[in-house]
C-alpha atoms as a PDB file:
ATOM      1  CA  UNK A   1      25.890  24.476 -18.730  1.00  0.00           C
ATOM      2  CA  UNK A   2      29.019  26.599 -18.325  1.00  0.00           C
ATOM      3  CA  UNK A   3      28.763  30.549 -19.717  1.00  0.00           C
ATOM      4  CA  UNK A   4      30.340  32.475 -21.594  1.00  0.00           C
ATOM      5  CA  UNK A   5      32.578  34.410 -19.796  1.00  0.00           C
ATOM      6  CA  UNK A   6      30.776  37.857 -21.664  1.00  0.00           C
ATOM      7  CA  UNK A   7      27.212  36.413 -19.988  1.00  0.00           C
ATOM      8  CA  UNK A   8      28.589  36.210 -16.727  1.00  0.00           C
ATOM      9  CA  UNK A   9      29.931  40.021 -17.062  1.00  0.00           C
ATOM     10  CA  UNK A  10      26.512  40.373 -18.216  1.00  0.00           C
ATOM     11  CA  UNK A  11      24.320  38.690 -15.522  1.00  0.00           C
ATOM     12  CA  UNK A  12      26.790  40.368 -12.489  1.00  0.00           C
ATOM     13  CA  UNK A  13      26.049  43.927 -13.982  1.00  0.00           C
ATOM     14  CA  UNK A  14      22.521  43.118 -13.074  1.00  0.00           C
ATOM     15  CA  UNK A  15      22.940  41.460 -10.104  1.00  0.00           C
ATOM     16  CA  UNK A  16      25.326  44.411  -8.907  1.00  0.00           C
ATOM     17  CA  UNK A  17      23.829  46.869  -6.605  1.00  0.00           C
ATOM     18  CA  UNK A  18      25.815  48.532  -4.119  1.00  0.00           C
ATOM     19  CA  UNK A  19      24.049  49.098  -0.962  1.00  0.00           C
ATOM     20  CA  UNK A  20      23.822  53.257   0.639  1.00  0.00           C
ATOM     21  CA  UNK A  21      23.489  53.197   4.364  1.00  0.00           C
ATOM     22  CA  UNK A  22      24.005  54.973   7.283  1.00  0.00           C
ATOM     23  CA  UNK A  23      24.846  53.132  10.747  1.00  0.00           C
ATOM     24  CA  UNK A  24      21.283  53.552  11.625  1.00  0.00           C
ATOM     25  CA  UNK A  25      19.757  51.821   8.076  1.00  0.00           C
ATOM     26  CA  UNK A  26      22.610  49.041   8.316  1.00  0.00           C
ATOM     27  CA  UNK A  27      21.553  48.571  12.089  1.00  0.00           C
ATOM     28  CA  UNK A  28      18.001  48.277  11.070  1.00  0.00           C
ATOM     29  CA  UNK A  29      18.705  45.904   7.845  1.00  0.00           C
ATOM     30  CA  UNK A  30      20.511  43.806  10.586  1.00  0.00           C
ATOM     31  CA  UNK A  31      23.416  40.954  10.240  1.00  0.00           C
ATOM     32  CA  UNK A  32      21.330  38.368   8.642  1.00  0.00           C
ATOM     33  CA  UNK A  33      20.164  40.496   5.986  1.00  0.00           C
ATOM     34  CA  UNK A  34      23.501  41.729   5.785  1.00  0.00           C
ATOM     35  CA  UNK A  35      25.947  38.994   6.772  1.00  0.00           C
ATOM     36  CA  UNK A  36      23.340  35.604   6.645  1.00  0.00           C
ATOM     37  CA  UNK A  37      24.157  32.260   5.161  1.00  0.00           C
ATOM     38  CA  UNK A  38      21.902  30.828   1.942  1.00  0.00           C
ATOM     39  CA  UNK A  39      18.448  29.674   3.713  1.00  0.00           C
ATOM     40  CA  UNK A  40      15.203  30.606   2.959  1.00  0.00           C
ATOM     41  CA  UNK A  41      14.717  32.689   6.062  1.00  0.00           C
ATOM     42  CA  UNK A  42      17.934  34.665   5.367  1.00  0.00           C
ATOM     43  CA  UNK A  43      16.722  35.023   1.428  1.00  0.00           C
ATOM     44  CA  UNK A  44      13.662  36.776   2.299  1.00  0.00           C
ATOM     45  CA  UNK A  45      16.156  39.172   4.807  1.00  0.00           C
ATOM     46  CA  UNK A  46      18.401  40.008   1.936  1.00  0.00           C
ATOM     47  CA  UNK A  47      15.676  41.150  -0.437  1.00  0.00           C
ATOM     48  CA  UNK A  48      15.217  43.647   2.088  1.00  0.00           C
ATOM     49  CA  UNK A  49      18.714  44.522   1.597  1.00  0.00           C
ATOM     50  CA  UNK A  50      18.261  44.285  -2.045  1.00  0.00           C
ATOM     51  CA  UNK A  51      15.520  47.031  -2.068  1.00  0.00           C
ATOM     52  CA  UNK A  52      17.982  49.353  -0.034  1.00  0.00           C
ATOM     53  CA  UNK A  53      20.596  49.480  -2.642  1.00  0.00           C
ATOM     54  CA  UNK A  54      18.107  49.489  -5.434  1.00  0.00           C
ATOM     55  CA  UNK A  55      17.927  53.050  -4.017  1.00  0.00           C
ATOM     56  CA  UNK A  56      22.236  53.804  -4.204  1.00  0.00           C
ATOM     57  CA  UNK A  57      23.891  55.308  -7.170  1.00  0.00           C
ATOM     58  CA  UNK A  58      26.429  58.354  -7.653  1.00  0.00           C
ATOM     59  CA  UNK A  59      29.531  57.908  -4.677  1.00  0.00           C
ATOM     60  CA  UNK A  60      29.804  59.495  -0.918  1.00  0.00           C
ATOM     61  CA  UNK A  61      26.430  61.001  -1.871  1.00  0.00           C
ATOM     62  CA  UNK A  62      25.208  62.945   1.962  1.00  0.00           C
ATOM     63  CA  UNK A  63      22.963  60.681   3.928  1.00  0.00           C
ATOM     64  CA  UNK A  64      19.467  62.892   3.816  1.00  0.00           C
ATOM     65  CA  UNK A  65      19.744  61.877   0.024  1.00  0.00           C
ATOM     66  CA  UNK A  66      20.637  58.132  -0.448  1.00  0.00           C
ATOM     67  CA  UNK A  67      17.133  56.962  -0.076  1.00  0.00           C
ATOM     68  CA  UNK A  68      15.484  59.220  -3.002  1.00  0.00           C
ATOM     69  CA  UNK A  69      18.174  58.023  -5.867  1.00  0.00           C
ATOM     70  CA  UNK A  70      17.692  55.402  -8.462  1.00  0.00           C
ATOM     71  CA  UNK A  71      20.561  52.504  -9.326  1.00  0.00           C
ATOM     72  CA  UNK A  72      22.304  53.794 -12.575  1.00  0.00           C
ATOM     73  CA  UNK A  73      22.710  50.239 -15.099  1.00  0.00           C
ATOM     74  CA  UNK A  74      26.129  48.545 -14.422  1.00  0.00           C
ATOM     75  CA  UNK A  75      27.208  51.116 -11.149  1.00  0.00           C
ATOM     76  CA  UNK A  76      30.191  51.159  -9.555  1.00  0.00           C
ATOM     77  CA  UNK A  77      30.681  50.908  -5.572  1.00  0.00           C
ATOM     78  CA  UNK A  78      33.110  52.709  -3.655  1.00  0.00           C
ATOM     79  CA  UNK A  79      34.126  49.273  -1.107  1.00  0.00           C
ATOM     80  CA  UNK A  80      33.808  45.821  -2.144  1.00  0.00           C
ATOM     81  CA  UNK A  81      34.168  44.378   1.329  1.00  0.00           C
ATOM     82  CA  UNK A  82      34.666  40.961   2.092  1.00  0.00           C
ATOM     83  CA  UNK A  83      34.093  39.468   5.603  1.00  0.00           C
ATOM     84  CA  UNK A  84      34.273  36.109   7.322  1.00  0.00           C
ATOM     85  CA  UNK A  85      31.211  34.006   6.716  1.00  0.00           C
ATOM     86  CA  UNK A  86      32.274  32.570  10.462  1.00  0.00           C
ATOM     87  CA  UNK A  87      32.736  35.498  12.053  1.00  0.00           C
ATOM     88  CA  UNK A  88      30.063  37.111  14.511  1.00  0.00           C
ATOM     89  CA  UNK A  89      27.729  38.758  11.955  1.00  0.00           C
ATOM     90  CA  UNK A  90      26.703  40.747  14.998  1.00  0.00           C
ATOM     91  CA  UNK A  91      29.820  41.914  15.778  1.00  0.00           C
ATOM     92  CA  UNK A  92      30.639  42.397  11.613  1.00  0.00           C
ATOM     93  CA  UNK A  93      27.521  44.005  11.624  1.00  0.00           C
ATOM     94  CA  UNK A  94      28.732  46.523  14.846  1.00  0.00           C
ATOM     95  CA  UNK A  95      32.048  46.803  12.529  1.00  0.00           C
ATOM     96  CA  UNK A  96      30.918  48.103   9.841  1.00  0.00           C
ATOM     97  CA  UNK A  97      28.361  50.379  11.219  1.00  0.00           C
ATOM     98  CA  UNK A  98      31.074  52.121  13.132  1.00  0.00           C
ATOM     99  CA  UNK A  99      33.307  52.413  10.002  1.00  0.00           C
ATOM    100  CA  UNK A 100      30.556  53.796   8.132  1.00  0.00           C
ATOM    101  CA  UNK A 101      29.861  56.307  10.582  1.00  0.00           C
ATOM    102  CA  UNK A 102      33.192  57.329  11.153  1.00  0.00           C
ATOM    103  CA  UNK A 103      33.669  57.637   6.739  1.00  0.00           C
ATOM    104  CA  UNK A 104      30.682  59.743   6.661  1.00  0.00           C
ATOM    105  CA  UNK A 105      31.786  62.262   9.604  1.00  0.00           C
ATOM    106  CA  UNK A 106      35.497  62.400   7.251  1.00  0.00           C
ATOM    107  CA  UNK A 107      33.425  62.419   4.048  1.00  0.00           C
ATOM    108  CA  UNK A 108      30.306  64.565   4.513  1.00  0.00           C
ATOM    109  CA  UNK A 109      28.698  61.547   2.833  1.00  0.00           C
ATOM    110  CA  UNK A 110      27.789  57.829   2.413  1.00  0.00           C
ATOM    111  CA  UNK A 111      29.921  55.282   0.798  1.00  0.00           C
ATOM    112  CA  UNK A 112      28.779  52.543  -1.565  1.00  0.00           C
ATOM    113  CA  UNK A 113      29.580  49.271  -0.235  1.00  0.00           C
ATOM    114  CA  UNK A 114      28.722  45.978  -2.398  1.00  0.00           C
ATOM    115  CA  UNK A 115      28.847  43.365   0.209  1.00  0.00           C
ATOM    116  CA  UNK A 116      30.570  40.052  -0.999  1.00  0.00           C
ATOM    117  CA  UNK A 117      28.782  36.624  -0.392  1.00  0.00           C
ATOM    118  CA  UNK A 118      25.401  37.994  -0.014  1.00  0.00           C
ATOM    119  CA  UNK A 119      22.690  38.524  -2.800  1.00  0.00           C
ATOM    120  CA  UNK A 120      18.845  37.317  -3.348  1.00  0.00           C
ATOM    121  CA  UNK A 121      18.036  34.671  -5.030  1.00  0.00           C
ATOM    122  CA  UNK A 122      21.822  34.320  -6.182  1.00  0.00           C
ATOM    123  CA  UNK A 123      23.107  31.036  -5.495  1.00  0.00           C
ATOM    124  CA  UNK A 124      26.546  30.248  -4.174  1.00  0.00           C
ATOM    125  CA  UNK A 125      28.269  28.743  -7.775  1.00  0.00           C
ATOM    126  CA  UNK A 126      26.781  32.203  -9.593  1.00  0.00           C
ATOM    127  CA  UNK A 127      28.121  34.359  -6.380  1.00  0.00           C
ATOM    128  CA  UNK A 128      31.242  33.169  -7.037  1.00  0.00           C
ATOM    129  CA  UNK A 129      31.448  33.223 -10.705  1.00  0.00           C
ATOM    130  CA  UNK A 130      29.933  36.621 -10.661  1.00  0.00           C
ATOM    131  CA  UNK A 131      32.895  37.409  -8.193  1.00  0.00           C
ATOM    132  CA  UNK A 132      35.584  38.613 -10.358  1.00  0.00           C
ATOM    133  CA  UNK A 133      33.056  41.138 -11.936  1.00  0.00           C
ATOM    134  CA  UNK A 134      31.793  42.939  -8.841  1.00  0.00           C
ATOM    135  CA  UNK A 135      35.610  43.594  -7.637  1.00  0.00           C
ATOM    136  CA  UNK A 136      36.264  44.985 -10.690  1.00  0.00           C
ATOM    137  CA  UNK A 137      33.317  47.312 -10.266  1.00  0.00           C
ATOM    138  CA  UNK A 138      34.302  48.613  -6.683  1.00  0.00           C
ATOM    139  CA  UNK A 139      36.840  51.299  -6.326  1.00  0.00           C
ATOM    140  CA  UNK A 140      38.488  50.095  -3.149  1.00  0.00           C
ATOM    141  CA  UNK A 141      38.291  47.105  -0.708  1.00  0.00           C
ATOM    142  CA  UNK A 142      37.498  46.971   2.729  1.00  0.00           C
ATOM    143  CA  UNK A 143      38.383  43.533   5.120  1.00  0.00           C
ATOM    144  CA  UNK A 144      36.057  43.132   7.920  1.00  0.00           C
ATOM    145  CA  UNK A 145      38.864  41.258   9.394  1.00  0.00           C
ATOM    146  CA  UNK A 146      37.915  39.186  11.745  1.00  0.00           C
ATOM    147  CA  UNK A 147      39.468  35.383  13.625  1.00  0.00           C
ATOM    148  CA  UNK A 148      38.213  32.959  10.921  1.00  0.00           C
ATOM    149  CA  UNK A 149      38.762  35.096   7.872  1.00  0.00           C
ATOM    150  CA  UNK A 150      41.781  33.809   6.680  1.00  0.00           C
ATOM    151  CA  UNK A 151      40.525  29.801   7.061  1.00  0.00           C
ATOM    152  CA  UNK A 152      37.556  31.118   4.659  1.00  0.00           C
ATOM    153  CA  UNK A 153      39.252  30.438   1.316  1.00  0.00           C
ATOM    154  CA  UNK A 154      35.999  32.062  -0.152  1.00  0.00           C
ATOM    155  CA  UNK A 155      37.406  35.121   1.301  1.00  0.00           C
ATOM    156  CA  UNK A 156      40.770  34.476   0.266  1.00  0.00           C
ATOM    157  CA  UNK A 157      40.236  34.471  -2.690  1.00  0.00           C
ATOM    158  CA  UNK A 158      38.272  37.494  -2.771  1.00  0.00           C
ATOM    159  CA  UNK A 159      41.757  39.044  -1.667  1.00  0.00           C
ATOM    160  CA  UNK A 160      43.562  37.333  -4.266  1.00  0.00           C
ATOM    161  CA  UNK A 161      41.212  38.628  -7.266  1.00  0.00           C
ATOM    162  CA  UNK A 162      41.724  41.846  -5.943  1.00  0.00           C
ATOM    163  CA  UNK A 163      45.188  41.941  -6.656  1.00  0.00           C
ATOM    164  CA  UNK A 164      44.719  39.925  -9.876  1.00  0.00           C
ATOM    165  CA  UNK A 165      42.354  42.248 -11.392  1.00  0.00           C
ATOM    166  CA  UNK A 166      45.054  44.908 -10.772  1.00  0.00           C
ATOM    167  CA  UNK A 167      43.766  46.445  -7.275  1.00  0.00           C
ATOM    168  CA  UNK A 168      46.555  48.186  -5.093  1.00  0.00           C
ATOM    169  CA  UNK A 169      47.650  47.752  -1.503  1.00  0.00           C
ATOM    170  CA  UNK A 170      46.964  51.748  -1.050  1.00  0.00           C
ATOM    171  CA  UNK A 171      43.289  51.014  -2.084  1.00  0.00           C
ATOM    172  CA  UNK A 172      42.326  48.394   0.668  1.00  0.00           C
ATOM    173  CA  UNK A 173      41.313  49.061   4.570  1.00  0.00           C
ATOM    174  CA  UNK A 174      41.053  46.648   7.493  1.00  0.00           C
ATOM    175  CA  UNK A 175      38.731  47.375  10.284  1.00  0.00           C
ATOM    176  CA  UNK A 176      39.117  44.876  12.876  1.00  0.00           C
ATOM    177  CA  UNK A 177      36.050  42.409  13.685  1.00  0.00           C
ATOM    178  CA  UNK A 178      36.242  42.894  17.434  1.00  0.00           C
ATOM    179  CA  UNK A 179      37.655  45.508  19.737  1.00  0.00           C
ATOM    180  CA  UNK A 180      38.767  43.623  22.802  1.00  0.00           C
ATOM    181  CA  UNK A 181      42.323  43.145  23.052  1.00  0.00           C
ATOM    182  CA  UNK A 182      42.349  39.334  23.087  1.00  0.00           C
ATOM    183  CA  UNK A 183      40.463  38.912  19.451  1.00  0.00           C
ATOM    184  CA  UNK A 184      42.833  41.696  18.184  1.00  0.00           C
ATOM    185  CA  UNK A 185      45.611  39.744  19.102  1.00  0.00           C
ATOM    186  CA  UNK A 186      43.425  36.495  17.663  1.00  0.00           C
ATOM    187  CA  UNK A 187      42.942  38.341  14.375  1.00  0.00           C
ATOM    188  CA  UNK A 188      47.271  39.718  13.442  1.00  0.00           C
ATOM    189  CA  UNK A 189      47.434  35.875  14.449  1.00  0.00           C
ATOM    190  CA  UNK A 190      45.185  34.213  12.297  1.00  0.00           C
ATOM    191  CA  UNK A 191      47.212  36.312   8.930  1.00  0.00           C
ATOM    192  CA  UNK A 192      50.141  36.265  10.398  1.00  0.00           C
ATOM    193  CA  UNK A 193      50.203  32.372  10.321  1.00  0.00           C
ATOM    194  CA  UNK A 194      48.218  32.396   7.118  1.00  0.00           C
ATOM    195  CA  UNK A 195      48.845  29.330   4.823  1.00  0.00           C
ATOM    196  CA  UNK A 196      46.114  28.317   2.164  1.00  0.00           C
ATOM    197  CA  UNK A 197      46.265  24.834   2.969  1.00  0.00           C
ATOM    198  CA  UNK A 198      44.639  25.600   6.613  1.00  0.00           C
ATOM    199  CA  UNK A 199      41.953  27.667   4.923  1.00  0.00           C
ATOM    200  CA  UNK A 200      38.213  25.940   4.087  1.00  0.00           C
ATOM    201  CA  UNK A 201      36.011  25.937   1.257  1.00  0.00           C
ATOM    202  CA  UNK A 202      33.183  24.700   2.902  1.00  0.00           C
ATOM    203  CA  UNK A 203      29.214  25.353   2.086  1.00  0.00           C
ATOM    204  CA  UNK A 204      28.059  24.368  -1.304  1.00  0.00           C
ATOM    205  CA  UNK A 205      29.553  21.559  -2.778  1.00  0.00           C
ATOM    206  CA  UNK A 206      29.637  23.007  -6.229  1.00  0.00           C
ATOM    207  CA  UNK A 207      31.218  26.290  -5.093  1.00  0.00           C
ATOM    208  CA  UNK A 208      33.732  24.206  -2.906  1.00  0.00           C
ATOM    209  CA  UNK A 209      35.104  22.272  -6.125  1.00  0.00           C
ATOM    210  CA  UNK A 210      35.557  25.759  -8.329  1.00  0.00           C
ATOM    211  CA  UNK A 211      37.624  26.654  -5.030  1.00  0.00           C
ATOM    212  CA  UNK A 212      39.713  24.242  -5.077  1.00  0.00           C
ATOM    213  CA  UNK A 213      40.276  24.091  -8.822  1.00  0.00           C
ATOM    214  CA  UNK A 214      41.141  27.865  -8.706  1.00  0.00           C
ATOM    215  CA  UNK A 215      43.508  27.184  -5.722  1.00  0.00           C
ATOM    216  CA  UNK A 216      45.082  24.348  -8.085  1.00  0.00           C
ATOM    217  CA  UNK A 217      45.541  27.008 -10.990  1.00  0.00           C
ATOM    218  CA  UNK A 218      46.707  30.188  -9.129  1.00  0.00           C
ATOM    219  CA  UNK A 219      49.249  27.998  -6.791  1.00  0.00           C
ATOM    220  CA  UNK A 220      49.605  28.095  -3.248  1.00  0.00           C
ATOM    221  CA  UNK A 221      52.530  30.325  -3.141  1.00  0.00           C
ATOM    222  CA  UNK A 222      50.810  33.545  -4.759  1.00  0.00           C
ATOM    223  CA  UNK A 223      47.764  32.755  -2.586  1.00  0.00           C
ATOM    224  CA  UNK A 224      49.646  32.973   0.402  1.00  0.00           C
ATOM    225  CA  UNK A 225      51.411  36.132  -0.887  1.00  0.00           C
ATOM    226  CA  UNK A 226      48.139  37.532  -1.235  1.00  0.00           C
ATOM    227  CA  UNK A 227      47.355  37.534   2.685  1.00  0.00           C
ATOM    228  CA  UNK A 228      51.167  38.612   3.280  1.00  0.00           C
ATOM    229  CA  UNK A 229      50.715  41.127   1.026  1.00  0.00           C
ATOM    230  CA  UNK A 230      47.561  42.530   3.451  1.00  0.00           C
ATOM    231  CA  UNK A 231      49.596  42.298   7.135  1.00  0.00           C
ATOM    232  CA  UNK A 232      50.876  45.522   7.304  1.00  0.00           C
ATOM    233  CA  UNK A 233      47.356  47.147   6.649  1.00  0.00           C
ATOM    234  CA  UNK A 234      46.103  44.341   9.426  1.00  0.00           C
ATOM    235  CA  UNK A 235      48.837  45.522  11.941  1.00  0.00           C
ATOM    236  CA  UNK A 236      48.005  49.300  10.746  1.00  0.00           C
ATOM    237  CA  UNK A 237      44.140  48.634  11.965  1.00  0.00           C
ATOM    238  CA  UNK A 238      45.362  46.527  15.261  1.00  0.00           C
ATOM    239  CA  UNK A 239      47.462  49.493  16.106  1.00  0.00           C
ATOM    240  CA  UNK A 240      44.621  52.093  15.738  1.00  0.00           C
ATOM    241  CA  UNK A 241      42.291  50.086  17.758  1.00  0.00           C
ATOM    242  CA  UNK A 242      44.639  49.352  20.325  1.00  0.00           C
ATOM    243  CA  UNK A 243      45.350  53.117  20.470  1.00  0.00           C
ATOM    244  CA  UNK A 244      41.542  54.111  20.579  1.00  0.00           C
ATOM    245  CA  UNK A 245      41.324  51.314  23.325  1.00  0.00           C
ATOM    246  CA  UNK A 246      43.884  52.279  25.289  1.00  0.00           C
ATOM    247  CA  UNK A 247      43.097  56.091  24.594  1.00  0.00           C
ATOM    248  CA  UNK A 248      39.539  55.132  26.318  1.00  0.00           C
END
């Protein structure tokens, strides 16, 4: 049956747990736990990474600490960060590890990331009706921007909601999926020739329709502003890595 739109708020405040980690706890979690698609194997995985953000609450909190706090009912997360399903979870996975360590050497402390897509015992139609509820909850989002991102419309319209629920341009980072120059290039590519109609739904056949029936509703023109919208923060983290690369 279809919910109310009040139990869905309901259900994603207790399906909501942002996830504390250093590089080393995300690198031991690994990129199935983290990144994996919906089998059985990958289920098991993400309970793991269930019982490490059962342990988050409070925000930046300094790393020696993360393990020893309790989830306070219907927390909020510093990053809501989407990634492509199709990317390389390893390299996602060496990504985000590096922006996490570089946040906590600025910070003095962890962030609290809820990772889109990914949740025990969640399945793909709830993940995405629970969606709107878990951006809302995060402070800030951060794009693991990788090649196939854009021709994810999951991901899309992660992006889109983001704006939609009133989230601001100055409140979203890129880190680029990728460091060689050739997949940087790949990646300003893949946005810059952004249209919604070249982007998938793909997996569950359930999810897919709601996709395309919210593609339908929001039109195709503020979709694709959405991802214009996001190119000067993709050039921004091209530039830096390009920098850093040529720097090294």
């Amino acid at each position: 049956r279809e919910r109310e739109p009040q139990e869905l708020v309901q259900e994603a405040g207790r399906a909501f747990m942002p996830l504390f980690a250093s590089e080393q706890s995300l690198r031991a979690l690994g990129p199935k736990a983290l990144f994996g698609s919906a089998d059985a194997e990958d289920d098991v995985l993400r309970r793991r990474l269930d019982v490490v953000s059962s342990r988050a609450g409070g925000h930046a909190m300094p790393a020696e600490q993360y393990a020893a706090t309790s989830l306070p009912s219907m927390a909020s997360a510093d990053y809501y960060v989407v990634h492509g399903r199709n990317d390389d979870p390893q390299t996602k996975l060496d990504t985000l590890a590096g922006w996490v360590s570089e946040f906590e050497r600025a910070h003095g402390g962890l962030p609290s990331l809820f990772i889109g897509g990914v949740r025990a015992g969640i399945s793909p139609v709830e993940l995405l009706e629970h969606m709107p509820a878990y951006i809302a909850r995060s402070e800030r989002l951060l794009i693991l921007a990788g090649p196939e991102l854009p021709a994810q419309l999951w991901c899309v319209m992660e992006c889109y909601v983001w704006f939609a629920l009133g989230g601001r341009i100055e409140d979203v980072e890129v880190a680029i999926v990728g460091a060689d120059a050739a997949n940087i290039g790949a990646v300003v590519s893949a946005f810059d020739a952004f249209h919604v109609m070249y982007s998938l739904a793909g997996g569950n056949t359930a999810a897919r329709r709601r996709l395309m029936v919210a593609v339908e509703l929001v039109g195709v023109k503020r979709i694709n502003a959405t991802l214009r919208e996001l190119m000067p923060r993709v050039k921004e983290a091209a530039d830096r890595l390009g920098s850093v690369g040529s720097a090294s």
